[in-house]
PDB file of N, CA and C in Angstrom:
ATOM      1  N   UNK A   1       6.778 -34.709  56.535  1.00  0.00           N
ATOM      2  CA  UNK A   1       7.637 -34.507  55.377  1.00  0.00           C
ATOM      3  C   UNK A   1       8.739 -33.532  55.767  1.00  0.00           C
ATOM      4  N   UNK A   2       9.624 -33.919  55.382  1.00  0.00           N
ATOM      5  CA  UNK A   2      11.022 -32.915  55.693  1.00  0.00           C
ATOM      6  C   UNK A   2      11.133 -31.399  55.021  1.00  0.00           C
ATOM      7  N   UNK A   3      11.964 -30.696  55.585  1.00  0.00           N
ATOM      8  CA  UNK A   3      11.567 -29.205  54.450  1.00  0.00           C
ATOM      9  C   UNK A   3      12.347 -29.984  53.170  1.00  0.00           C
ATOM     10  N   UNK A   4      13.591 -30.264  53.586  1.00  0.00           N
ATOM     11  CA  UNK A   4      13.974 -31.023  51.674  1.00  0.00           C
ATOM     12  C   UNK A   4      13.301 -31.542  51.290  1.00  0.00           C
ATOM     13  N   UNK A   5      12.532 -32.125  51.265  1.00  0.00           N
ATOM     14  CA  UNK A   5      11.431 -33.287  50.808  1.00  0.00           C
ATOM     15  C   UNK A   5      10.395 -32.338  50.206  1.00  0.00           C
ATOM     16  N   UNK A   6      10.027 -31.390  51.000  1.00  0.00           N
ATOM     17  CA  UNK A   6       8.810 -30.519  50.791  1.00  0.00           C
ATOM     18  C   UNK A   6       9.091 -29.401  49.797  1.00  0.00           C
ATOM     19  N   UNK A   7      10.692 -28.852  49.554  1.00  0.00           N
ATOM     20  CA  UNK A   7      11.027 -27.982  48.415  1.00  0.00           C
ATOM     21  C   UNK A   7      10.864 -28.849  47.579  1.00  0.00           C
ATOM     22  N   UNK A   8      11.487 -30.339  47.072  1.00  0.00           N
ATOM     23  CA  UNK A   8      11.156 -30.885  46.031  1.00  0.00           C
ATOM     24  C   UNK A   8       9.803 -31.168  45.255  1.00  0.00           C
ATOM     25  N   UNK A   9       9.182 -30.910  46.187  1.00  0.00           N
ATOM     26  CA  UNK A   9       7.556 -31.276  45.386  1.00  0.00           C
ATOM     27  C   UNK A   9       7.183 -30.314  45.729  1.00  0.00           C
ATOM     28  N   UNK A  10       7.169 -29.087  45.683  1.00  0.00           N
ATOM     29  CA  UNK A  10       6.779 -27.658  45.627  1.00  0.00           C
ATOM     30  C   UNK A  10       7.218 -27.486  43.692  1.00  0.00           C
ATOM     31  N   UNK A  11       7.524 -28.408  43.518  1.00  0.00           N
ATOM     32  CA  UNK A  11       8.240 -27.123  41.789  1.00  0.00           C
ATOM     33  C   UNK A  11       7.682 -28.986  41.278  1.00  0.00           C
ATOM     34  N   UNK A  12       7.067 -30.013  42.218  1.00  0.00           N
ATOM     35  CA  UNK A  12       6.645 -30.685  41.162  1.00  0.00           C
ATOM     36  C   UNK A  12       5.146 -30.329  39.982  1.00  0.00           C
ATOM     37  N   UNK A  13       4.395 -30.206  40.565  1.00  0.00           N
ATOM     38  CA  UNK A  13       3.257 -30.098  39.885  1.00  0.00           C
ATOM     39  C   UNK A  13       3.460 -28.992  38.406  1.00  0.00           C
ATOM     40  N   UNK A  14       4.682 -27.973  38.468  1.00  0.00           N
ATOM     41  CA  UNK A  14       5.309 -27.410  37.468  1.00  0.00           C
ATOM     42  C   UNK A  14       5.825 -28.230  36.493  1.00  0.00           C
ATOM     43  N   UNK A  15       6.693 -29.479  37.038  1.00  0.00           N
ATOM     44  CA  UNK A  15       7.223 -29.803  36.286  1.00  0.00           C
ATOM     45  C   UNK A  15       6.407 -31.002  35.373  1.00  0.00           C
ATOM     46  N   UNK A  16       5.288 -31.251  35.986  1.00  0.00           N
ATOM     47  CA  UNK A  16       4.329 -32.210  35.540  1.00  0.00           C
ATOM     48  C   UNK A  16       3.627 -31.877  34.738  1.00  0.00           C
ATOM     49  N   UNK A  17       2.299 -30.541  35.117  1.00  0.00           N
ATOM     50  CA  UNK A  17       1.735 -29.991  34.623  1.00  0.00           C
ATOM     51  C   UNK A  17       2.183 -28.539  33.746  1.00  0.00           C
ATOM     52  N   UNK A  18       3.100 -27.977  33.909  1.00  0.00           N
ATOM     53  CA  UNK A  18       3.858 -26.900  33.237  1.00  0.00           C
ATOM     54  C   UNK A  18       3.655 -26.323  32.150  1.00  0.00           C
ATOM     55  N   UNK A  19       3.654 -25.024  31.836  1.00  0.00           N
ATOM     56  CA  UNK A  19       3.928 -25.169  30.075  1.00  0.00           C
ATOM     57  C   UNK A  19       5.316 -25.425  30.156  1.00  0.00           C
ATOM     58  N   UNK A  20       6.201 -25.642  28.675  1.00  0.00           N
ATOM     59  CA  UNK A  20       7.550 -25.696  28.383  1.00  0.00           C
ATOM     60  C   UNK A  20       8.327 -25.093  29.520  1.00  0.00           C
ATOM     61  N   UNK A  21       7.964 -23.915  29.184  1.00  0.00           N
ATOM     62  CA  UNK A  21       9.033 -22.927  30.080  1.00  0.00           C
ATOM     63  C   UNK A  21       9.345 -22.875  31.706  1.00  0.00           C
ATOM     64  N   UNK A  22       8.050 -23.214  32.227  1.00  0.00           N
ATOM     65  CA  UNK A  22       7.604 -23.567  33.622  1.00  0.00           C
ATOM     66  C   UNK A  22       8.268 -24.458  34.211  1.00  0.00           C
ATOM     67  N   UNK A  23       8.324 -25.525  32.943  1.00  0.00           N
ATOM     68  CA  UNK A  23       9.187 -27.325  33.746  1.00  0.00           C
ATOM     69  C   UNK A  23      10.472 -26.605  33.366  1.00  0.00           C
ATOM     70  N   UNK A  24      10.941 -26.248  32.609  1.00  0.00           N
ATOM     71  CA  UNK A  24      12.384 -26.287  32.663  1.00  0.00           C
ATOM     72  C   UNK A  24      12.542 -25.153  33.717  1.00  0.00           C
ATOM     73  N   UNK A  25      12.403 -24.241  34.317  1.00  0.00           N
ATOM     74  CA  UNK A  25      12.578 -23.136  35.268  1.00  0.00           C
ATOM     75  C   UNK A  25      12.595 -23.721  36.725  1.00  0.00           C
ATOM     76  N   UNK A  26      11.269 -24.626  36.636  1.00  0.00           N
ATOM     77  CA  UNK A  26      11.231 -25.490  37.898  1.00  0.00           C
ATOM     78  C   UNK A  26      12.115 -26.802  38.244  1.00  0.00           C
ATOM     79  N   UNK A  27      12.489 -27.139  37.200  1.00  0.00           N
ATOM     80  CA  UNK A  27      13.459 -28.218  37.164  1.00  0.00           C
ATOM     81  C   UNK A  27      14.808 -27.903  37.494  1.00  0.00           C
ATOM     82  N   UNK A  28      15.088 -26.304  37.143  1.00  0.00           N
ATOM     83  CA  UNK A  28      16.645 -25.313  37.792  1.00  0.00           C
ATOM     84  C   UNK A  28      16.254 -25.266  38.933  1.00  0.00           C
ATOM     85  N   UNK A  29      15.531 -24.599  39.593  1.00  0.00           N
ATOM     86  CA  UNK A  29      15.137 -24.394  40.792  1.00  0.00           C
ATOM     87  C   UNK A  29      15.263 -25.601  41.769  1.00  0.00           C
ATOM     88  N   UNK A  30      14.556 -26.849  41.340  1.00  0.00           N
ATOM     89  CA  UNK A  30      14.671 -27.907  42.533  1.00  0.00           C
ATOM     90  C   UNK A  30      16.046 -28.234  42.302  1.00  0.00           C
ATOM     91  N   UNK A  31      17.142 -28.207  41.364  1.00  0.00           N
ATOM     92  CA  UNK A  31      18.475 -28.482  41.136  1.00  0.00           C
ATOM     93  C   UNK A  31      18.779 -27.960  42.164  1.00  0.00           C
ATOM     94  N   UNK A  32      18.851 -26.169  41.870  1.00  0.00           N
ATOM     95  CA  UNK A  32      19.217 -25.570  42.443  1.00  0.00           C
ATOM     96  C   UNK A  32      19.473 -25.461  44.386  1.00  0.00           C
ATOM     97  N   UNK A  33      17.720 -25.780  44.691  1.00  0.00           N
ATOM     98  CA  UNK A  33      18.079 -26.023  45.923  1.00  0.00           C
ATOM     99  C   UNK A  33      18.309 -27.430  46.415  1.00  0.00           C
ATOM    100  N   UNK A  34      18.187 -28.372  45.803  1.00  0.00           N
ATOM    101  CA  UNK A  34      18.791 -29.588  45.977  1.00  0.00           C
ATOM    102  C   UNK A  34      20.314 -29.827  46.045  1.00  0.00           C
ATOM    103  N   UNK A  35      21.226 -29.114  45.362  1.00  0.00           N
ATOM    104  CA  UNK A  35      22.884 -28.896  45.675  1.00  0.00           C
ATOM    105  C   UNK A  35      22.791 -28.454  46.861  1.00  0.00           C
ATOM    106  N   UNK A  36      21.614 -27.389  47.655  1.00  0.00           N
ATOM    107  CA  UNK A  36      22.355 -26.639  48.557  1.00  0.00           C
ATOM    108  C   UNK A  36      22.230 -27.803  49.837  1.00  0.00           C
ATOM    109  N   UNK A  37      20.962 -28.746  49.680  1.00  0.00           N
ATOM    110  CA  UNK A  37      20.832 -29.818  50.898  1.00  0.00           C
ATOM    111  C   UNK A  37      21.577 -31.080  50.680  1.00  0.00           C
ATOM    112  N   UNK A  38      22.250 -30.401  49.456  1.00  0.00           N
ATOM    113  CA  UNK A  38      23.626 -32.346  49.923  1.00  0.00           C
ATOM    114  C   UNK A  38      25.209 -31.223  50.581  1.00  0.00           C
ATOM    115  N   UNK A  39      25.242 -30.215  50.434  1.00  0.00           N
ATOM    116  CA  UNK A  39      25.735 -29.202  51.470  1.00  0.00           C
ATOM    117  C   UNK A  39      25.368 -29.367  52.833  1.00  0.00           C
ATOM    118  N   UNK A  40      24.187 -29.638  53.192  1.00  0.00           N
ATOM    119  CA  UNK A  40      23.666 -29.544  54.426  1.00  0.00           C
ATOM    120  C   UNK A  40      22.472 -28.187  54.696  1.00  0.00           C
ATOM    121  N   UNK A  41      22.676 -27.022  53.686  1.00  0.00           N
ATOM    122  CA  UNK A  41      21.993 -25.909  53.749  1.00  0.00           C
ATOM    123  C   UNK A  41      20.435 -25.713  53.383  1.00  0.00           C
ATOM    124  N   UNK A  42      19.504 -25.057  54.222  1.00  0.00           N
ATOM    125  CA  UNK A  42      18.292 -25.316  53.976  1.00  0.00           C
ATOM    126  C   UNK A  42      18.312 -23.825  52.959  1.00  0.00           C
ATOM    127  N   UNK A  43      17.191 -23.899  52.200  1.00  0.00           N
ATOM    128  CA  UNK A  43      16.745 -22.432  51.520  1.00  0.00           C
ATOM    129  C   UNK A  43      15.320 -22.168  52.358  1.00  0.00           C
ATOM    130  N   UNK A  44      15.360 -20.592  52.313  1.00  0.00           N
ATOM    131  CA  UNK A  44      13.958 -19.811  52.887  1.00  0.00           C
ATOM    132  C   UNK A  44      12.649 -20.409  52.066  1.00  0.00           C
ATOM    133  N   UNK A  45      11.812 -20.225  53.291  1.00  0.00           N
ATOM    134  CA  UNK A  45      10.119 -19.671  52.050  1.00  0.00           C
ATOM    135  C   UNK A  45      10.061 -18.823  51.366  1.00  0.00           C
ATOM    136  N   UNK A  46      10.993 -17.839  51.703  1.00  0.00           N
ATOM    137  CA  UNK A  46      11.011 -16.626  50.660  1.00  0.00           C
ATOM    138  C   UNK A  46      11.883 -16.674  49.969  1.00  0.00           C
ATOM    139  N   UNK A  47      12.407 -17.716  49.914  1.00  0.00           N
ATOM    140  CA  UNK A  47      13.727 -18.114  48.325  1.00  0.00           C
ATOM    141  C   UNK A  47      12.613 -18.980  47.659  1.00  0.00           C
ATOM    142  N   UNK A  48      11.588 -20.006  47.967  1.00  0.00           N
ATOM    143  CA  UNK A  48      10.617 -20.562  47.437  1.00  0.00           C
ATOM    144  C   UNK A  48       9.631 -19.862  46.603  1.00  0.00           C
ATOM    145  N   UNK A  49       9.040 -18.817  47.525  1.00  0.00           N
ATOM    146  CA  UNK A  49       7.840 -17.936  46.907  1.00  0.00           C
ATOM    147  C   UNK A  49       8.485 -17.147  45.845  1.00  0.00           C
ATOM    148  N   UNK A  50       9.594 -17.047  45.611  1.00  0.00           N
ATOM    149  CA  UNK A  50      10.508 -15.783  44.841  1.00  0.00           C
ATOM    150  C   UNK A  50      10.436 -16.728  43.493  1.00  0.00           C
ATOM    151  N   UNK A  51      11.150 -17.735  43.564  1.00  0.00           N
ATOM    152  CA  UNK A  51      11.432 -18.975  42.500  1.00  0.00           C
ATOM    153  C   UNK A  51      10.051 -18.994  41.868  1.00  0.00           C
ATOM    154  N   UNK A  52       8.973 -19.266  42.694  1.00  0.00           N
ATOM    155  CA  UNK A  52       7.790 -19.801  42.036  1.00  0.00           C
ATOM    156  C   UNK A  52       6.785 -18.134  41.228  1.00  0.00           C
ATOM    157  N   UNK A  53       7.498 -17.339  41.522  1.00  0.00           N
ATOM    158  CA  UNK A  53       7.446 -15.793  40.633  1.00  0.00           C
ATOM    159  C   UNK A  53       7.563 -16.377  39.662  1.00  0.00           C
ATOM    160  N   UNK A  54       9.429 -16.582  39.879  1.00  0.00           N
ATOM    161  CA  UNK A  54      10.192 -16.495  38.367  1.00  0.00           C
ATOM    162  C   UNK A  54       9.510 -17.605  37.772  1.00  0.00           C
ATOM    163  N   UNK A  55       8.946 -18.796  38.273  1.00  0.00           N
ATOM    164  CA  UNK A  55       8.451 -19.719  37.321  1.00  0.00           C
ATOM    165  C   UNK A  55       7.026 -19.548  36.456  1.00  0.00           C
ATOM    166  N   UNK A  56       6.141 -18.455  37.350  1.00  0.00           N
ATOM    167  CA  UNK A  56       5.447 -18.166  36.650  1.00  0.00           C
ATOM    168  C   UNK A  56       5.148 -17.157  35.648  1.00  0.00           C
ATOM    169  N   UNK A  57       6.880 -16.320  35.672  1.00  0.00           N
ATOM    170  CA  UNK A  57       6.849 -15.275  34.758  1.00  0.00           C
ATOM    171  C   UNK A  57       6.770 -14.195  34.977  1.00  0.00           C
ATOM    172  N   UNK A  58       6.275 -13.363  36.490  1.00  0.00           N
ATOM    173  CA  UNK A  58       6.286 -12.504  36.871  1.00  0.00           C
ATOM    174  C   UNK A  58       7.029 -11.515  37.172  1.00  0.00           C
ATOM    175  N   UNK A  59       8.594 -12.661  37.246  1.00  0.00           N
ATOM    176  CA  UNK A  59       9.443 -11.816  37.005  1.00  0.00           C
ATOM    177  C   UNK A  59      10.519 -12.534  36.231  1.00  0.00           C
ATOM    178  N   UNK A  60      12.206 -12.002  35.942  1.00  0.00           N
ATOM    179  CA  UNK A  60      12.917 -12.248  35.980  1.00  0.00           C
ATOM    180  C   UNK A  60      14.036 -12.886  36.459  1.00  0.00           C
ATOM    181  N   UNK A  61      15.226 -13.716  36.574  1.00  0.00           N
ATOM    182  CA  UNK A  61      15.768 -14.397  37.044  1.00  0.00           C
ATOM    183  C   UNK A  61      16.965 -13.144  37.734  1.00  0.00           C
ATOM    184  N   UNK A  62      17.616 -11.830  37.172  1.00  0.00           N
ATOM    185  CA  UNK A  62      17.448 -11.005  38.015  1.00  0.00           C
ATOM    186  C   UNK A  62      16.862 -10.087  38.644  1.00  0.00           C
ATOM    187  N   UNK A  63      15.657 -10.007  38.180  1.00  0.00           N
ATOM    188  CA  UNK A  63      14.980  -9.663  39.586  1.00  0.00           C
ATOM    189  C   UNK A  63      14.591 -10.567  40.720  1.00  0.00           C
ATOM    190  N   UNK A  64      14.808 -11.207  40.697  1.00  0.00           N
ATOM    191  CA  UNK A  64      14.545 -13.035  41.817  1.00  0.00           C
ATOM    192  C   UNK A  64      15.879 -12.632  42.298  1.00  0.00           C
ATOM    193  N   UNK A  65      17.064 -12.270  41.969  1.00  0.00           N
ATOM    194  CA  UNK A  65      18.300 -12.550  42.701  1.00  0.00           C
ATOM    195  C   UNK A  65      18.325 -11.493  43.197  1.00  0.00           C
ATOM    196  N   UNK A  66      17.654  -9.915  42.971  1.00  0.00           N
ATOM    197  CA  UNK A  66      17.585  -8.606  43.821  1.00  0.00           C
ATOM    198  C   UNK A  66      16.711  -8.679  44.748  1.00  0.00           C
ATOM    199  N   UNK A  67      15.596  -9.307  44.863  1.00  0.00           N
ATOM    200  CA  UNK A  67      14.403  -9.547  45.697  1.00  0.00           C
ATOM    201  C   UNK A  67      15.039 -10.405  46.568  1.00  0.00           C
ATOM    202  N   UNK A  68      15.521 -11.411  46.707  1.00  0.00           N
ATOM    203  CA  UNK A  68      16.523 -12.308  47.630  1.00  0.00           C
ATOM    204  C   UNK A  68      17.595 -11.309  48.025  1.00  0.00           C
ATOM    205  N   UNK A  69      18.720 -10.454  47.478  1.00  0.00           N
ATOM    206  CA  UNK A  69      19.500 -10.167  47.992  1.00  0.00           C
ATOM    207  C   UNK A  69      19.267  -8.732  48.702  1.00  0.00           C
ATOM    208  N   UNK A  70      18.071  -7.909  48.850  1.00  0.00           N
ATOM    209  CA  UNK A  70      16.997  -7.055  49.436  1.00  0.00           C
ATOM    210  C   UNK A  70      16.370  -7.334  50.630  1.00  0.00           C
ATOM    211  N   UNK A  71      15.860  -8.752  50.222  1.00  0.00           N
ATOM    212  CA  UNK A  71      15.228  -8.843  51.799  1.00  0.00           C
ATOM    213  C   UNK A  71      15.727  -9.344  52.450  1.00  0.00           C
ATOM    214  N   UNK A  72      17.250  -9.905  52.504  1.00  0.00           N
ATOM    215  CA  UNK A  72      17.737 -10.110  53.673  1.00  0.00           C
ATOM    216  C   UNK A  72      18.441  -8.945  54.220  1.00  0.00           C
ATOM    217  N   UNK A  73      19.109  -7.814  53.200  1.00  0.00           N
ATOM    218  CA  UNK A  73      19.287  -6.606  53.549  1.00  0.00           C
ATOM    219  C   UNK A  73      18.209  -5.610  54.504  1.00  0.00           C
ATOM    220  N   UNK A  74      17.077  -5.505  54.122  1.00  0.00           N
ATOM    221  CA  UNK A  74      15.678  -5.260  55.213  1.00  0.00           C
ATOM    222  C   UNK A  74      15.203  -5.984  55.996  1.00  0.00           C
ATOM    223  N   UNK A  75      15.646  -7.231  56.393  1.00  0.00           N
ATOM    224  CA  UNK A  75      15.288  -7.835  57.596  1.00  0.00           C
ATOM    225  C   UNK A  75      15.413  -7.701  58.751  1.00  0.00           C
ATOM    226  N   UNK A  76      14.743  -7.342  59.905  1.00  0.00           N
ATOM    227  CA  UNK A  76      15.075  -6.572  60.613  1.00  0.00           C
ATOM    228  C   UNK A  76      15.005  -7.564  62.044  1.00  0.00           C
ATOM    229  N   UNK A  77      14.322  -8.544  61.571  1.00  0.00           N
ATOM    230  CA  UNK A  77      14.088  -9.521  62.923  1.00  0.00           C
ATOM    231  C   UNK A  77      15.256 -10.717  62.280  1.00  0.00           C
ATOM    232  N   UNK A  78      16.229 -10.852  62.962  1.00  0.00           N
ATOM    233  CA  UNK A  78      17.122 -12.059  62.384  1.00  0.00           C
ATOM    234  C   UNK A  78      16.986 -13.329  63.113  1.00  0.00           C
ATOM    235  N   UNK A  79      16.609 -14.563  62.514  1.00  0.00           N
ATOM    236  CA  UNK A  79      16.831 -16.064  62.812  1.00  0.00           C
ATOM    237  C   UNK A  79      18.540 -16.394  63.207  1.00  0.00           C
ATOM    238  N   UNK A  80      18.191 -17.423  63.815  1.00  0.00           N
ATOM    239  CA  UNK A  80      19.543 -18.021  64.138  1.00  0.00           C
ATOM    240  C   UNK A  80      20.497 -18.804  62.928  1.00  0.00           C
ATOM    241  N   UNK A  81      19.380 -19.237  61.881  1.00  0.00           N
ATOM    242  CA  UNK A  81      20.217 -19.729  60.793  1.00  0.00           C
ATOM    243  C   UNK A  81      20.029 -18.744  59.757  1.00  0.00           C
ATOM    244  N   UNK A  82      19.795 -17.884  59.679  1.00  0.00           N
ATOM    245  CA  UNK A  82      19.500 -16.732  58.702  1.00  0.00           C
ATOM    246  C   UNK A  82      20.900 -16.712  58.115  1.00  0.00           C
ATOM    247  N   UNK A  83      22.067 -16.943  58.381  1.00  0.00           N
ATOM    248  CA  UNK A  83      23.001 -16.541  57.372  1.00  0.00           C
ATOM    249  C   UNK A  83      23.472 -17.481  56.507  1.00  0.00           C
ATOM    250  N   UNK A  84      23.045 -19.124  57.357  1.00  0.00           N
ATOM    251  CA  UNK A  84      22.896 -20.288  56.202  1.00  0.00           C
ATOM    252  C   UNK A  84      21.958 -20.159  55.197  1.00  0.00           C
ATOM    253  N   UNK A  85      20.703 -19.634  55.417  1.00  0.00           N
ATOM    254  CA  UNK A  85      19.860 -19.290  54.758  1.00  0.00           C
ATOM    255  C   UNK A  85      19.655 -18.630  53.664  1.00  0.00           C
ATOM    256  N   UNK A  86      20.767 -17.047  54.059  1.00  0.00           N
ATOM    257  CA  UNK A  86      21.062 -16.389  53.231  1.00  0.00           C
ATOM    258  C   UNK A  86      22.123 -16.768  51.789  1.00  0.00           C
ATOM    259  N   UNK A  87      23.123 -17.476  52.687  1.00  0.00           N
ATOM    260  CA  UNK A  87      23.901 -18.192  51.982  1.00  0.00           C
ATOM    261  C   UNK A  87      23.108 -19.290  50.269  1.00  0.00           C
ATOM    262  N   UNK A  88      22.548 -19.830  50.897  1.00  0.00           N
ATOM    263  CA  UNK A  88      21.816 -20.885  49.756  1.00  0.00           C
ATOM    264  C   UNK A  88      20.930 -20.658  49.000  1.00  0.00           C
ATOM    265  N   UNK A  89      20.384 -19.379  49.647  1.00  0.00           N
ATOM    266  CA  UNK A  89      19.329 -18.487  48.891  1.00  0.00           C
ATOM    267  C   UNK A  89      19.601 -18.059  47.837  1.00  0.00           C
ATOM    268  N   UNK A  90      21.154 -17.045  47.939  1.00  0.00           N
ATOM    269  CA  UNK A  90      22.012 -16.490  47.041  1.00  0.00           C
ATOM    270  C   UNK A  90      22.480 -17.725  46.063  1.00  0.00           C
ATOM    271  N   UNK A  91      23.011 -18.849  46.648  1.00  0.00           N
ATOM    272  CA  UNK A  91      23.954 -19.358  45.728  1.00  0.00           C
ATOM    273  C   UNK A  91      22.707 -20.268  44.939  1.00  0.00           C
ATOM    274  N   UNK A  92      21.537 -20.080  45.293  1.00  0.00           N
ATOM    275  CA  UNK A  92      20.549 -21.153  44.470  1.00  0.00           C
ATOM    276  C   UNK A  92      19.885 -20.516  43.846  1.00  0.00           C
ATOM    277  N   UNK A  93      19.776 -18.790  43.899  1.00  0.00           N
ATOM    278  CA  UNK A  93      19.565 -18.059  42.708  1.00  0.00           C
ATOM    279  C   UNK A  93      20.611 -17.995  41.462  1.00  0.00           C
ATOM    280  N   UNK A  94      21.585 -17.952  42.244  1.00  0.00           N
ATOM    281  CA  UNK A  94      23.238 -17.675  41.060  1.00  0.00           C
ATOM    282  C   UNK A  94      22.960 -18.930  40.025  1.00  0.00           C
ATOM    283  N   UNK A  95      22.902 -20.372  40.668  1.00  0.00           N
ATOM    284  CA  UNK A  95      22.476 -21.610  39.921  1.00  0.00           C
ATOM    285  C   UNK A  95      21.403 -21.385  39.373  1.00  0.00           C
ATOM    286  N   UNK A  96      20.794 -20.964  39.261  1.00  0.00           N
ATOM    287  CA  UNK A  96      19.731 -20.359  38.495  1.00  0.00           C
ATOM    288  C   UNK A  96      19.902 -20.192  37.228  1.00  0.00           C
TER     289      UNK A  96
END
């Protein structure tokens, strides 16, 4: 399975099984990172695990966009696509 393939059915079983609030949060979210892969841009696991917070309520939609825009600020070991990364992370929280 592709990672696009694999973000999309990460926020399915939300949107299936969900309460109200859950499917519609998860339904922004796969939007969200779905614009960024007809771009070409992949999103992190840790833009995933952050989203699936906000879907379960734990947090906020800005605190999801400070927790994303934090840990790439403290990252201390950098990837080679880390700034595409960073890029889609940000702009698929903003769509948010």
């Amino acid at each position: 399975m592709s990672d696009i393939t694999q973000h999309y059915t990460d926020f399915d079983q939300y949107i299936r099984q969900g309460e109200p609030s859950q499917k519609k949060k998860a339904s922004i979210w796969q939007t969200a990172i779905g614009l960024q892969a007809v771009d070409g841009l992949q999103t992190s696991d840790y833009l995933k695990a952050t989203a699936c917070k906000h879907i379960e309520g734990e947090i906020d939609i800005d605190e999801a966009r400070e927790l994303i825009r934090s840990y790439y600020q403290s990252k201390t070991q950098r990837e080679p696509d880390d700034d595409e990364k960073q890029e889609a992370d940000k702009v698929s929280a903003n769509i948010t």
